[in-house]
C-alpha atoms as a PDB file:
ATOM      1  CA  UNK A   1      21.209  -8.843  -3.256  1.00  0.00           C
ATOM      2  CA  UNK A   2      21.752  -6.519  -0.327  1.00  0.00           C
ATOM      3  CA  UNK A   3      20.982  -7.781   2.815  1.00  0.00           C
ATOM      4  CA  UNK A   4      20.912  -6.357   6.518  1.00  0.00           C
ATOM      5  CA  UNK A   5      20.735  -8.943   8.623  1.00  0.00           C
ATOM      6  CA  UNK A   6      19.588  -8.443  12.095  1.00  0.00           C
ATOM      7  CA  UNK A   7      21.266  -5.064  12.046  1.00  0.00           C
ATOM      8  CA  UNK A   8      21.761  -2.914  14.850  1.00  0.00           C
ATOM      9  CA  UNK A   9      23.388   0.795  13.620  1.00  0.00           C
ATOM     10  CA  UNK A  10      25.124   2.907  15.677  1.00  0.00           C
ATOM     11  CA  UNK A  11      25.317   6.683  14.629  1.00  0.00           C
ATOM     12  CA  UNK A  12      26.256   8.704  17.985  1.00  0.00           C
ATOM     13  CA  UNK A  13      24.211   7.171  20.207  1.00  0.00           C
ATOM     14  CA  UNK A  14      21.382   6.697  18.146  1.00  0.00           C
ATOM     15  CA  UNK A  15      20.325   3.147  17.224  1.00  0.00           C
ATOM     16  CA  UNK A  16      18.424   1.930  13.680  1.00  0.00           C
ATOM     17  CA  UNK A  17      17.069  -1.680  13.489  1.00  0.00           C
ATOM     18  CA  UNK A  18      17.478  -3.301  10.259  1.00  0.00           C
ATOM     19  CA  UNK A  19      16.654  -6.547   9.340  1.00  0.00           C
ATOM     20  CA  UNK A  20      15.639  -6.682   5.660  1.00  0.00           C
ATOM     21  CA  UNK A  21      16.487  -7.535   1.454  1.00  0.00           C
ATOM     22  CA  UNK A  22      16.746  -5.676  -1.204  1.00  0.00           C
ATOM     23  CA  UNK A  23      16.553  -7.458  -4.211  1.00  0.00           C
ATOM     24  CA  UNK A  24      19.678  -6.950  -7.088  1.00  0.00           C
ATOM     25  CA  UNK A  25      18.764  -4.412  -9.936  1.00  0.00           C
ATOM     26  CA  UNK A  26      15.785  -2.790  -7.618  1.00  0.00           C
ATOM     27  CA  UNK A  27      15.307   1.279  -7.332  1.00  0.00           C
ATOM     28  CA  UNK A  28      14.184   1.522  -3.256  1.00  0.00           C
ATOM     29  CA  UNK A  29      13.216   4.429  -1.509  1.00  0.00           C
ATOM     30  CA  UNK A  30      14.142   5.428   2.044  1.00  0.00           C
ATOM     31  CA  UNK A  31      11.517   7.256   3.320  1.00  0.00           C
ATOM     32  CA  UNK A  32      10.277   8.321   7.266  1.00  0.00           C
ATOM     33  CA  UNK A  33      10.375  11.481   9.253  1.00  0.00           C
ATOM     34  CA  UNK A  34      13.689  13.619   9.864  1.00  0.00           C
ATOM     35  CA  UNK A  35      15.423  11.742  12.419  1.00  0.00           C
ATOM     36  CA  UNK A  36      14.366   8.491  11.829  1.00  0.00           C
ATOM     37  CA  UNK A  37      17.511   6.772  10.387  1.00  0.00           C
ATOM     38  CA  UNK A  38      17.213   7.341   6.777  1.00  0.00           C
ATOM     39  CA  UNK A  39      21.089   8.480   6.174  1.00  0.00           C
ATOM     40  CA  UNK A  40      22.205   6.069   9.204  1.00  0.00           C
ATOM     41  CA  UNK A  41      20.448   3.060   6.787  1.00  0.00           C
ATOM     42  CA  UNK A  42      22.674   4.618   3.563  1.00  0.00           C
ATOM     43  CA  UNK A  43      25.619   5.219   5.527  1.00  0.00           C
ATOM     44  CA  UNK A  44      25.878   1.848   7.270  1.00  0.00           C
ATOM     45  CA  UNK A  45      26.143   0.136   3.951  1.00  0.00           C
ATOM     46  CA  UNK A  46      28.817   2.990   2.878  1.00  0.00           C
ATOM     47  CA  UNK A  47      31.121   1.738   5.816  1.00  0.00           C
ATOM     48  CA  UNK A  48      30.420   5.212   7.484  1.00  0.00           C
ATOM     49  CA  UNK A  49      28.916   3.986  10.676  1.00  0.00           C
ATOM     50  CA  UNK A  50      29.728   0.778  12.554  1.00  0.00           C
ATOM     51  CA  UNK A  51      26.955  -2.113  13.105  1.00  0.00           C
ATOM     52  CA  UNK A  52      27.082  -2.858  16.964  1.00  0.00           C
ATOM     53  CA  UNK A  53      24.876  -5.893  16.273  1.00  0.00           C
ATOM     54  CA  UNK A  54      24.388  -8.194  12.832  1.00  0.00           C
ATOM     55  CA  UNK A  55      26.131  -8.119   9.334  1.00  0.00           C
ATOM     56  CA  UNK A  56      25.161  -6.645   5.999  1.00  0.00           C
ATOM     57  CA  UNK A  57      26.018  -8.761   2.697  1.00  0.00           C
ATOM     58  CA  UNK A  58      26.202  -8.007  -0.563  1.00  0.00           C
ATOM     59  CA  UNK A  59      25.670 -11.094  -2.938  1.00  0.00           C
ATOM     60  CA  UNK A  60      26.149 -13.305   0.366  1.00  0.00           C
ATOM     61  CA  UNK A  61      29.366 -11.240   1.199  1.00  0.00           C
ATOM     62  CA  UNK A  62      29.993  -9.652   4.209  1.00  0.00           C
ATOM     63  CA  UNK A  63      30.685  -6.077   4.405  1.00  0.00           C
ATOM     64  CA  UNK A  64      31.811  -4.979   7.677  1.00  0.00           C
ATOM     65  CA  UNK A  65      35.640  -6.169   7.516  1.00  0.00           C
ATOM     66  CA  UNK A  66      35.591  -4.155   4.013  1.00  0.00           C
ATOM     67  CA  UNK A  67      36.762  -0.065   3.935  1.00  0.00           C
ATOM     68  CA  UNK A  68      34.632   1.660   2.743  1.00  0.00           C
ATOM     69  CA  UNK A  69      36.581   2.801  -0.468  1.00  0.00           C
ATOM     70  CA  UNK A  70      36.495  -0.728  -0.840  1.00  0.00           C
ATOM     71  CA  UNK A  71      33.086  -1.588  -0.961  1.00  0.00           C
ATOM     72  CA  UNK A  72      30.769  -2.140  -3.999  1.00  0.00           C
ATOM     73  CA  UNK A  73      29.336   1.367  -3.351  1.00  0.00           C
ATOM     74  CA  UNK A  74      28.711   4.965  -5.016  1.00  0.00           C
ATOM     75  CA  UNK A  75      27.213   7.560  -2.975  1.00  0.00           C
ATOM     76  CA  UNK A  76      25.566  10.841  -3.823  1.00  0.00           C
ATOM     77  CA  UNK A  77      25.527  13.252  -1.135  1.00  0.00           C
ATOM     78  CA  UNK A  78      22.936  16.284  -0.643  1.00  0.00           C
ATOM     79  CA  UNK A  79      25.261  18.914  -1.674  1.00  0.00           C
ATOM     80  CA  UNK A  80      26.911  16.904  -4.284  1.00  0.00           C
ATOM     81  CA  UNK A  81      30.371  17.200  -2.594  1.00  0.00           C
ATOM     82  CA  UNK A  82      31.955  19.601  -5.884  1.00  0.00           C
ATOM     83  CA  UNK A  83      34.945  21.141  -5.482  1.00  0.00           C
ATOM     84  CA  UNK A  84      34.751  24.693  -6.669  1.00  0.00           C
ATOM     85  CA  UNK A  85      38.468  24.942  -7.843  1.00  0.00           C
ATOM     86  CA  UNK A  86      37.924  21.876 -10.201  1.00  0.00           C
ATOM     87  CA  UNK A  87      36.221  21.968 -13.687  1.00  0.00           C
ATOM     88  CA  UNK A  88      33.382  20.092 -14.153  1.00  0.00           C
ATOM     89  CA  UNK A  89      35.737  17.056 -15.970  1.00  0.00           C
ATOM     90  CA  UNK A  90      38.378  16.928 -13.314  1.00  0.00           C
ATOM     91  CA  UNK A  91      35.483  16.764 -10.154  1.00  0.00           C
ATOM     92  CA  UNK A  92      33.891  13.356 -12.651  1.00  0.00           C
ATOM     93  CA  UNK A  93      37.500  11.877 -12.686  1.00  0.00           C
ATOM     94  CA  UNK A  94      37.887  12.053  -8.640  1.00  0.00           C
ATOM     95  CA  UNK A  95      35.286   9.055  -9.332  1.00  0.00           C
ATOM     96  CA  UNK A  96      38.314   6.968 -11.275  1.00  0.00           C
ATOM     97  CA  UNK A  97      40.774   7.984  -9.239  1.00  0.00           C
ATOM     98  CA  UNK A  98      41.485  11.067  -6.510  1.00  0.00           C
ATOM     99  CA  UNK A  99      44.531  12.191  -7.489  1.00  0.00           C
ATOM    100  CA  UNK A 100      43.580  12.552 -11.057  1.00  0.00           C
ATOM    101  CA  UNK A 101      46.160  10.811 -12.598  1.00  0.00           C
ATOM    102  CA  UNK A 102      43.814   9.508 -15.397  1.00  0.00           C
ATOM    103  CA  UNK A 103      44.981   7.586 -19.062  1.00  0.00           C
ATOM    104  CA  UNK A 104      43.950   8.679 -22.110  1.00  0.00           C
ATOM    105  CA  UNK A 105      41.108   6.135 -21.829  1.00  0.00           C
ATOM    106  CA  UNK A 106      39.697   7.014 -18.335  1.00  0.00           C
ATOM    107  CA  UNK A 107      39.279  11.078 -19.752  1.00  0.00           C
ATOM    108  CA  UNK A 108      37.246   9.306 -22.628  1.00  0.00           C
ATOM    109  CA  UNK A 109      35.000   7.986 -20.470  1.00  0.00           C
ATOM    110  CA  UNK A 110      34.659  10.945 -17.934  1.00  0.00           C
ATOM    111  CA  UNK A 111      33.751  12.640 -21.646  1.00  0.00           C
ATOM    112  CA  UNK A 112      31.191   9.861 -22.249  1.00  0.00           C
ATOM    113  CA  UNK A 113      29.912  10.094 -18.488  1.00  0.00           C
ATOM    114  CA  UNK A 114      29.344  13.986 -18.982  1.00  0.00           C
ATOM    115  CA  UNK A 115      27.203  13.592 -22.790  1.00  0.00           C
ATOM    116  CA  UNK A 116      25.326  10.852 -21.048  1.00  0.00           C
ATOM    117  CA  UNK A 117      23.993  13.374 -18.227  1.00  0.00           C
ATOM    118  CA  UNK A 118      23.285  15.961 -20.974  1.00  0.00           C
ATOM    119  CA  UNK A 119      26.495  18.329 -20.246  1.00  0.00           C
ATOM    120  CA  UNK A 120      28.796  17.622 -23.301  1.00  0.00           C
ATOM    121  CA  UNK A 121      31.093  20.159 -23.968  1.00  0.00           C
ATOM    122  CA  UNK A 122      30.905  21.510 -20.245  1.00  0.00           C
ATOM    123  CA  UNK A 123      33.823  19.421 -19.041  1.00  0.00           C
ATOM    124  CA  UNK A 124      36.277  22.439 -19.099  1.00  0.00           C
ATOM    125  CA  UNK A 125      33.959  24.537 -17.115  1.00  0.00           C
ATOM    126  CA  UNK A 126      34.012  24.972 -13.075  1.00  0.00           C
ATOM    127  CA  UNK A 127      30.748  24.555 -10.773  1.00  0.00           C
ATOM    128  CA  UNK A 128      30.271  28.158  -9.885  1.00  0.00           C
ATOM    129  CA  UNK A 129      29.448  28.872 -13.335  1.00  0.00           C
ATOM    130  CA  UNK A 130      27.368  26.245 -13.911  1.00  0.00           C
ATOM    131  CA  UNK A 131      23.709  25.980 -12.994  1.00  0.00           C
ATOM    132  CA  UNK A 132      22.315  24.167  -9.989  1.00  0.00           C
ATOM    133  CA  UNK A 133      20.976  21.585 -12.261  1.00  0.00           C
ATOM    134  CA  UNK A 134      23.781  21.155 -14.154  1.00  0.00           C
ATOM    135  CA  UNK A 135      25.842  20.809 -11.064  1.00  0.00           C
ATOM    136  CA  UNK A 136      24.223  18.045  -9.816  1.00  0.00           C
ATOM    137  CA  UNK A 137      24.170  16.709 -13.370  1.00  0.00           C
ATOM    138  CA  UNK A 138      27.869  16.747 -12.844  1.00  0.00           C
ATOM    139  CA  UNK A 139      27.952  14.638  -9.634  1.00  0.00           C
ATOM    140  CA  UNK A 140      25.713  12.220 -11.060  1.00  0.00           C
ATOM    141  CA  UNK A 141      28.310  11.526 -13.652  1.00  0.00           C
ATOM    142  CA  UNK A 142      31.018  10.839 -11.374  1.00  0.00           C
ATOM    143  CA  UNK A 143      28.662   8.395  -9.648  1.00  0.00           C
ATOM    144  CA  UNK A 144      28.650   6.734 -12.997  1.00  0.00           C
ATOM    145  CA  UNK A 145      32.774   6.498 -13.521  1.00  0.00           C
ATOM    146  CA  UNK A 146      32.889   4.917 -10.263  1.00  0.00           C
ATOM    147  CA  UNK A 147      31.719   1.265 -11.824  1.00  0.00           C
ATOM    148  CA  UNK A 148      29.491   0.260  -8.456  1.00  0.00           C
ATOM    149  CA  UNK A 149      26.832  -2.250  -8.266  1.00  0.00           C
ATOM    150  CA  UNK A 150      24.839  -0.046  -5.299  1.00  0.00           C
ATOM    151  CA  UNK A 151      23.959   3.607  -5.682  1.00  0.00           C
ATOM    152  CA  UNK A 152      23.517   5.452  -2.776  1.00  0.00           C
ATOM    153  CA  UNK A 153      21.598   8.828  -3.122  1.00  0.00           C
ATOM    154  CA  UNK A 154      20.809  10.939  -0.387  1.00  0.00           C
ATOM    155  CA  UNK A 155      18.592  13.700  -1.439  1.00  0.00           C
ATOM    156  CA  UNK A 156      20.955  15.022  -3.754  1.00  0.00           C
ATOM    157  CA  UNK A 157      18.291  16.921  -5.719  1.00  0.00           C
ATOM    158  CA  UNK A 158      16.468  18.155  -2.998  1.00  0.00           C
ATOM    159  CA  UNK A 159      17.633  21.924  -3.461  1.00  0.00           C
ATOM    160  CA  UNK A 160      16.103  21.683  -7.249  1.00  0.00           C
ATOM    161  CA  UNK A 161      12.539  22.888  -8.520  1.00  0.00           C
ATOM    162  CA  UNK A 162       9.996  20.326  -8.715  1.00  0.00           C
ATOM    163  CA  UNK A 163      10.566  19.835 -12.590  1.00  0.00           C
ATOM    164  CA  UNK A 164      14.494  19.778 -12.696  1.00  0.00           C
ATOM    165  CA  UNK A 165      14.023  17.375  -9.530  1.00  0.00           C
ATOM    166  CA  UNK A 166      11.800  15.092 -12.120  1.00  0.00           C
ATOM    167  CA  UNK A 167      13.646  15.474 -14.567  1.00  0.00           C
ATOM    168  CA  UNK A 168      17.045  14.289 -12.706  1.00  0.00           C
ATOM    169  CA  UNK A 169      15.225  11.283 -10.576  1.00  0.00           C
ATOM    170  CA  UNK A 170      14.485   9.791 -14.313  1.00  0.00           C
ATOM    171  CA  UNK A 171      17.663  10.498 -15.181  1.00  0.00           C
ATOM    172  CA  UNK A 172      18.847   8.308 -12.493  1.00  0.00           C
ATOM    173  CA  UNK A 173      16.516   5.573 -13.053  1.00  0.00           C
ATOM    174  CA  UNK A 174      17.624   5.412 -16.609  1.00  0.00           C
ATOM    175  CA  UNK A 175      21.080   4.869 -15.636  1.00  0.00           C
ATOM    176  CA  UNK A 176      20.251   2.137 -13.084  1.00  0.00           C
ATOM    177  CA  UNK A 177      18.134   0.239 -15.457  1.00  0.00           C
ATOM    178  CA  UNK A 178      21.184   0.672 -17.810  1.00  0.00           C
ATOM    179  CA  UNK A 179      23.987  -0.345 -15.688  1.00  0.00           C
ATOM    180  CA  UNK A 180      21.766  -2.829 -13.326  1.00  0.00           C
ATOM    181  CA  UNK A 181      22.677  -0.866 -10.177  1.00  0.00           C
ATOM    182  CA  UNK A 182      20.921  -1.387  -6.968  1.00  0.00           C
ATOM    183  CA  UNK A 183      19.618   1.980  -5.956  1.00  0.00           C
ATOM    184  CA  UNK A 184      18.916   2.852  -2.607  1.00  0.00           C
ATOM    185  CA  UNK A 185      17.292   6.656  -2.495  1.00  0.00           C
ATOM    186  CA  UNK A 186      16.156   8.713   0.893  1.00  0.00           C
ATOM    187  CA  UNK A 187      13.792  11.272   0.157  1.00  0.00           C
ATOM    188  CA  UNK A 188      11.322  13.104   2.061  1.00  0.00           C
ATOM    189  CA  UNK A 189       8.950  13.664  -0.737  1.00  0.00           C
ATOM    190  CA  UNK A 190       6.408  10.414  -1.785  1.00  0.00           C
ATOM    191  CA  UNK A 191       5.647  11.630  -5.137  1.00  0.00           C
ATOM    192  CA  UNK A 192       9.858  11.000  -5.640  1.00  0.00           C
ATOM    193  CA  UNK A 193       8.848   7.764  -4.542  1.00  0.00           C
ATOM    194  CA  UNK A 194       5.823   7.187  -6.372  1.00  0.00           C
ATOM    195  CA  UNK A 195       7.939   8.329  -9.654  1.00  0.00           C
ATOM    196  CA  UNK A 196      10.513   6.335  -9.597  1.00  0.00           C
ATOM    197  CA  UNK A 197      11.174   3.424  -6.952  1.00  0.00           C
ATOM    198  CA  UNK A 198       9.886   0.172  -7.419  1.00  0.00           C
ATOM    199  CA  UNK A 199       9.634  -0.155  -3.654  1.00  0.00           C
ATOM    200  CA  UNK A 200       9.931   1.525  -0.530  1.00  0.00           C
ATOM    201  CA  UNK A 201      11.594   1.441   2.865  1.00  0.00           C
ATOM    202  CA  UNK A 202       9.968   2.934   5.768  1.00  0.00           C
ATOM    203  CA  UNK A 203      12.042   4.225   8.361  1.00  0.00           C
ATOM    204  CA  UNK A 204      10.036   4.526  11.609  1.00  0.00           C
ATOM    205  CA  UNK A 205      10.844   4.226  15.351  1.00  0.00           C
ATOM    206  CA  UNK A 206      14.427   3.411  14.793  1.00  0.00           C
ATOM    207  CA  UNK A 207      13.086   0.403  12.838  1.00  0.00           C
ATOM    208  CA  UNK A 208      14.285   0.383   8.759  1.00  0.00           C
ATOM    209  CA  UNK A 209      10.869  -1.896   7.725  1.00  0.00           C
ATOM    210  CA  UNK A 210      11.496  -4.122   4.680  1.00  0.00           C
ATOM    211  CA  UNK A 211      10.803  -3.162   1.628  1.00  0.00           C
ATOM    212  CA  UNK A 212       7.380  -3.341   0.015  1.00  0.00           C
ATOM    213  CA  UNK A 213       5.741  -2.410  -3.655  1.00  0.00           C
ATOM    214  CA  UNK A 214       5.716   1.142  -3.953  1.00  0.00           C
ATOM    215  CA  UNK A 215       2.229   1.823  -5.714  1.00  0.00           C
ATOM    216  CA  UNK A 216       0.590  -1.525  -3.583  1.00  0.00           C
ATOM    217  CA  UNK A 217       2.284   0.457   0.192  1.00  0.00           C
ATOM    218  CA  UNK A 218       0.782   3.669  -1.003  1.00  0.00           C
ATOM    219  CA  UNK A 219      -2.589   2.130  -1.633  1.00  0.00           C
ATOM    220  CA  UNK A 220      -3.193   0.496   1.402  1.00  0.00           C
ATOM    221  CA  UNK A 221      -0.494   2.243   3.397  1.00  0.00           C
ATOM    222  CA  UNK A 222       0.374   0.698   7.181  1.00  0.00           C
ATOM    223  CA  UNK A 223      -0.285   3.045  10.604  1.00  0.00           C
ATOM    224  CA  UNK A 224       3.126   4.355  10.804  1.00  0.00           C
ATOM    225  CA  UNK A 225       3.282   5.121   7.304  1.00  0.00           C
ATOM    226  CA  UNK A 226      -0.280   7.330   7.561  1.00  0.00           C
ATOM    227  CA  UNK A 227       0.993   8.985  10.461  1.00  0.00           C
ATOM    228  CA  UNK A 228       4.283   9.856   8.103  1.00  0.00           C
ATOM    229  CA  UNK A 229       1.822  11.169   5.295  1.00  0.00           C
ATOM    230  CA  UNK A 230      -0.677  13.098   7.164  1.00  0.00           C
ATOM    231  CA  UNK A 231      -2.622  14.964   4.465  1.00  0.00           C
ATOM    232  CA  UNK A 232       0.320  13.850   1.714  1.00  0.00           C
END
């Protein structure tokens, strides 16, 4: 399990409470206003900003001594971090290894990654002439390669329609319930929520709030999280 315990983050100044479980296997989304910590709570356990107060574990072991290349830990950015100059095969092997020195075996399963994500037969082809779907299609396959237990996702599909955006948030939930990844997921949209996560985090006041059952939070939601909603 993933546990912040009695966390204090510090991102420039700004400071995000966490003290809170996330059960192995679960799909949790990170939701709260702009501002409110949701990418400080992902990049804390990424090794990307420094905890001035508490530890985070992962199956009882501590993090914060650990790089973060180190760490049990894939993470999906909002732009999907592609490099243009790379086809879409070579940008899913930077997942195995950055210099792209990869065996015979690692380019069969960059091939495997890229059928599994519905782009076989792309690998030879570069981003820009690619689709926007199939772009992030591409990044979600080197998240696979990588071989993490936690999958870090922040709002990597939020530049998609509303059905691609679907389409690709099942996606991921298919390959967590395949692979048994712990998936931690900001978005600013509830209905992402409501499709996919089993529960949700509610960041609020500098205060990540522990996670509760998606469709029971909803329901009967707290204060903070009707002021969040509004009219939603």
């Amino acid at each position: 399990m993933l546990k912040f315990e009695t966390c204090t983050i510090d991102n420039g100044g700004f400071r995000l409470a966490a003290d809170l479980t996330v059960e192995t296997g679960k799909i949790v989304a990170v939701i709260g206003p702009s501002g409110g910590g949701k990418t400080t709570l992902l990049e804390a356990v990424a090794g990307f900003l420094p905890l001035s107060q508490g530890e985070i574990y992962w199956n009882a072991n501590p993090l914060s001594d650990t790089e973060p290349g180190k760490r049990p830990v894939a993470m999906l950015f909002q732009d999907g971090n592609l490099f243009p100059h790379l086809t879409a095969a070579q940008n899913v092997g930077l997942g195995i290894d950055p210099r792209l020195r990869l065996s015979n075996d690692d380019k069969i399963r960059v091939d495997a990654a890229l059928t599994r994500v519905g782009l076989d037969g792309l690998g030879p082809r570069k981003p820009g002439a690619l689709s926007g779907g199939q772009r992030a299609r591409i990044a979600l396959a080197r998240l696979m390669v990588q071989d993490r237990e936690i999958f870090l996702l922040d709002e990597p599909f939020a530049a998609l329609g509303p059905a691609l955006k679907a389409e690709m948030l099942d996606l991921v939930a298919e390959l967590a319930r395949e692979t048994g990844a712990t998936v931690l997921m900001v978005s600013h949209e509830p209905d992402d929520a409501r499709r996919v996560a089993d529960e949700v985090i509610l960041v609020t006041d500098g205060t990540a709030r522990p996670p509760a059952e998606t469709a029971k939070l909803f329901a009967d939601p707290p204060d903070a999280l009707r002021d969040y909603l509004g009219d939603a």
